[in-house]
Protein backbone atom coordinates (compact mmCIF):
# COMPACT_ATOMS: atom_id res chain seq x y z
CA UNK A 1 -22.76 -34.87 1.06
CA UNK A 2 -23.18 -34.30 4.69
CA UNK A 3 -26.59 -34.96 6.80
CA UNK A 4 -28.86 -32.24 7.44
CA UNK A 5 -31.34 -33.55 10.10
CA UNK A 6 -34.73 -32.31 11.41
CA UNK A 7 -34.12 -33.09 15.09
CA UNK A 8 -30.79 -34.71 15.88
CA UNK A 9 -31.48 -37.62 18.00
CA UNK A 10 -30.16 -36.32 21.14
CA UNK A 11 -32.82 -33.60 21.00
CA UNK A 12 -35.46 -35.15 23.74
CA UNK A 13 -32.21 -35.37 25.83
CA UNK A 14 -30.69 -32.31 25.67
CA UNK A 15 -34.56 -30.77 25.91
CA UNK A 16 -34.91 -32.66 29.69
CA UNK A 17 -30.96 -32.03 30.64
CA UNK A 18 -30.31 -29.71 33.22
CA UNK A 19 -26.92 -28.80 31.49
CA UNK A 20 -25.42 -29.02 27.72
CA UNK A 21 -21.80 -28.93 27.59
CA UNK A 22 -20.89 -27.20 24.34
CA UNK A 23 -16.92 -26.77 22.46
CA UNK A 24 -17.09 -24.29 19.32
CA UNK A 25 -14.22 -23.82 17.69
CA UNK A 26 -14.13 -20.87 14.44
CA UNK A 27 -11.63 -19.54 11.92
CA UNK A 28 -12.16 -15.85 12.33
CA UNK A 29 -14.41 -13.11 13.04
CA UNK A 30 -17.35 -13.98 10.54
CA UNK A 31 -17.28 -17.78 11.70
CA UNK A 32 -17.10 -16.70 15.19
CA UNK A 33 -20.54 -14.56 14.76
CA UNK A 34 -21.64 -17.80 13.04
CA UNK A 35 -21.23 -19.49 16.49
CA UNK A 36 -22.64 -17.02 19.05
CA UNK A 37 -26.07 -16.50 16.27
CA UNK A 38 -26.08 -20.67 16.77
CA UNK A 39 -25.55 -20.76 20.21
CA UNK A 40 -27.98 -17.95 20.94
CA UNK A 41 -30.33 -19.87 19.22
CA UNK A 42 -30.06 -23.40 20.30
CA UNK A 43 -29.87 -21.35 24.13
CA UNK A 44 -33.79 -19.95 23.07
CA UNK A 45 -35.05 -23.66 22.05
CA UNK A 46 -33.87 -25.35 25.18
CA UNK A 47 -35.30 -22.82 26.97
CA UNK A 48 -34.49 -21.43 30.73
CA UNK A 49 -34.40 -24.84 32.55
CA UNK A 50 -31.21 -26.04 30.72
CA UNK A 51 -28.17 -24.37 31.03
CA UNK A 52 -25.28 -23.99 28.29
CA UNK A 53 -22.08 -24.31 29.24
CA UNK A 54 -19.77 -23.09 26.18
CA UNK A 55 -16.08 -23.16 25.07
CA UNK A 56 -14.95 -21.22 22.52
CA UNK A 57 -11.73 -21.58 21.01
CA UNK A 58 -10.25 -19.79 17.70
CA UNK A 59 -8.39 -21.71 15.40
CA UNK A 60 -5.21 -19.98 15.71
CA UNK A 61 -4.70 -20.80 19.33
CA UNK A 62 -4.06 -24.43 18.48
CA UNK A 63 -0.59 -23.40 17.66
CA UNK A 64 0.35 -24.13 21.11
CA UNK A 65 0.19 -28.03 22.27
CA UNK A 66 -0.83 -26.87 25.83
CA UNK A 67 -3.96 -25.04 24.84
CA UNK A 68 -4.36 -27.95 22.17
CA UNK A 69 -4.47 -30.15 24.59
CA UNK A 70 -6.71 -28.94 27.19
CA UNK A 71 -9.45 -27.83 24.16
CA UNK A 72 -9.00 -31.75 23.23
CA UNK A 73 -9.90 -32.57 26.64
CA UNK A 74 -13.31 -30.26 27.22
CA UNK A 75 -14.15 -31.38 23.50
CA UNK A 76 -13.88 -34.88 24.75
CA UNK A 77 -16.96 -34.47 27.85
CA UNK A 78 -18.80 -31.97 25.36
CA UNK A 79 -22.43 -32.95 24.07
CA UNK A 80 -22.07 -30.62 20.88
CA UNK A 81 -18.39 -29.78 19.12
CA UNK A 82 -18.94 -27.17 16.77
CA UNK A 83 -16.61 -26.66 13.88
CA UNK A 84 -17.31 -23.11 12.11
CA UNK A 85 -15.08 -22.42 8.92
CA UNK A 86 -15.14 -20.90 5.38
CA UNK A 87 -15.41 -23.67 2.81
CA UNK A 88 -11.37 -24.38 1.96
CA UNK A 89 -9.71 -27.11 0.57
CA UNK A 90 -8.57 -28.22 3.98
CA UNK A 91 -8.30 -27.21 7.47
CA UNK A 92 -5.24 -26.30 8.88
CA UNK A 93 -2.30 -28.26 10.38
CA UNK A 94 -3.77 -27.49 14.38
CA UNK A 95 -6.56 -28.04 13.75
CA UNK A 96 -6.65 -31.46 12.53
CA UNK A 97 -3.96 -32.11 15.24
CA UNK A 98 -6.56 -30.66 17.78
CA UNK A 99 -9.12 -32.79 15.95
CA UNK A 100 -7.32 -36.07 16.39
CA UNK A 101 -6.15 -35.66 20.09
CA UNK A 102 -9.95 -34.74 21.01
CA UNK A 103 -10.97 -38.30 19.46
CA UNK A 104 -8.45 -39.77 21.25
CA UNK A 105 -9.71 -38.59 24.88
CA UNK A 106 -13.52 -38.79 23.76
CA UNK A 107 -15.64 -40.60 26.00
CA UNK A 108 -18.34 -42.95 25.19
CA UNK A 109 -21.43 -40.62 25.61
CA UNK A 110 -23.50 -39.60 22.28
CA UNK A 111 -22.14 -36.73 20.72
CA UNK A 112 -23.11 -34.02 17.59
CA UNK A 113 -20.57 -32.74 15.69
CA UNK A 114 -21.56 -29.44 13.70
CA UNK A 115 -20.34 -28.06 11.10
CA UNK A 116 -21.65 -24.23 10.62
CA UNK A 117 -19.94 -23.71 6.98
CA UNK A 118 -20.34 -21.01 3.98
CA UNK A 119 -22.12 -22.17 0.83
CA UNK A 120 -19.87 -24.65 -1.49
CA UNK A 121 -18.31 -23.93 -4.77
CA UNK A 122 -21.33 -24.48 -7.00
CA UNK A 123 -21.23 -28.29 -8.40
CA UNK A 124 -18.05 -29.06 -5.55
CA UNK A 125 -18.64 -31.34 -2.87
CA UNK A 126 -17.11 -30.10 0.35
CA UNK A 127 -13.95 -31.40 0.95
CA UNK A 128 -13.59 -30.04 4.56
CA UNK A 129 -17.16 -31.50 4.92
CA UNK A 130 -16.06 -34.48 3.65
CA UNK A 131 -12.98 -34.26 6.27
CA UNK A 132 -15.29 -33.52 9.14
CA UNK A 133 -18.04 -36.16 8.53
CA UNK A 134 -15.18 -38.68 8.42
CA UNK A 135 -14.79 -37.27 11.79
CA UNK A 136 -18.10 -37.73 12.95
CA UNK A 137 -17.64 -41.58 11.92
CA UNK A 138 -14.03 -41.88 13.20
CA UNK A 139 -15.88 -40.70 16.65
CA UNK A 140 -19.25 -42.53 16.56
CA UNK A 141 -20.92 -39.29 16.61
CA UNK A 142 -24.03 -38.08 14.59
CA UNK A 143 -23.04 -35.18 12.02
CA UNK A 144 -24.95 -32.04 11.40
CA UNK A 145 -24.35 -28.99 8.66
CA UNK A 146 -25.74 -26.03 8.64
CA UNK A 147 -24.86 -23.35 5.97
CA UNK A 148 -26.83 -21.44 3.56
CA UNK A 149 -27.82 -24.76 1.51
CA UNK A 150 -29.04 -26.64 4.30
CA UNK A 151 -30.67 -23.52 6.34
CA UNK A 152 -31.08 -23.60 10.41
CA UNK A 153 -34.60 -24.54 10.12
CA UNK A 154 -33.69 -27.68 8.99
CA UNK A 155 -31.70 -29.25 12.44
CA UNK A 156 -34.19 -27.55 15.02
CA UNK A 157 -36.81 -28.91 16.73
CA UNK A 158 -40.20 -28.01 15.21
């Protein structure tokens, strides 16, 4: 369902960037850990030169509009958005809220969306990676997945 790439197409950017602006959001302690393995990673392949500049945001704290709203607004200048969560039927409520006020203050630079998620019900298609590469679309942005089916391997630079 979702596009597992070799290289994203940003890659030869981000490799010659001084800075990459980063907003990962999770759902608990295990997709947290999921984010800090990634970022520690991605951090290794772009080596000393470029710096990473994260946000890190659980889910629960988009319960309040005024931390909502200013995760919306570092999403929005971010080069990567990282969604981490446990395959579910849906996200939840604040989420999606915090979803749709970040596309509305997202600029016009390219942007990945990533979507670090647990393996899928065997023969069920993702719905919440259905939900989040309709995102990706929504938000002209190129949409990556990494989870045990589509391993890290695949998105990294080789």
């Amino acid at each position: 369902m979702g596009t597992t790439l070799t290289k994203p197409q940003v890659w030869e950017h981000w490799k010659e960037a001084k800075q990459l602006a980063l907003l990962a959001t999770f759902e608990d302690s295990a997709t947290g850990t999921r984010v800090k393995d990634f970022c520690q990673r991605l951090s290794r392949h772009l080596g000393q030169q470029c710096r990473l500049i994260e946000h890190v945001w659980l889910f629960s704290t988009f319960r309040l509009p005024e931390l909502q709203q200013i995760a919306a607004e570092e999403a929005s200048t971010s080069d990567v958005v990282i969604i981490s969560v446990h395959q579910a039927q849906s996200l939840p409520d604040e989420v999606k809220s915090w979803i749709d006020l970040w596309l509305e203050h997202k600029s016009s630079h390219t942007a990945i969306l990533l979507a670090l998620l647990d393996p899928a019900e065997a023969g069920e298609p993702g719905t919440v990676q259905a939900y989040l590469q309709g995102v990706a679309s929504r938000g002209h942005m190129e949409f990556l997945v990494e989870s045990p089916e589509a391993p890290e391997t695949n998105w990294q630079p080789r």
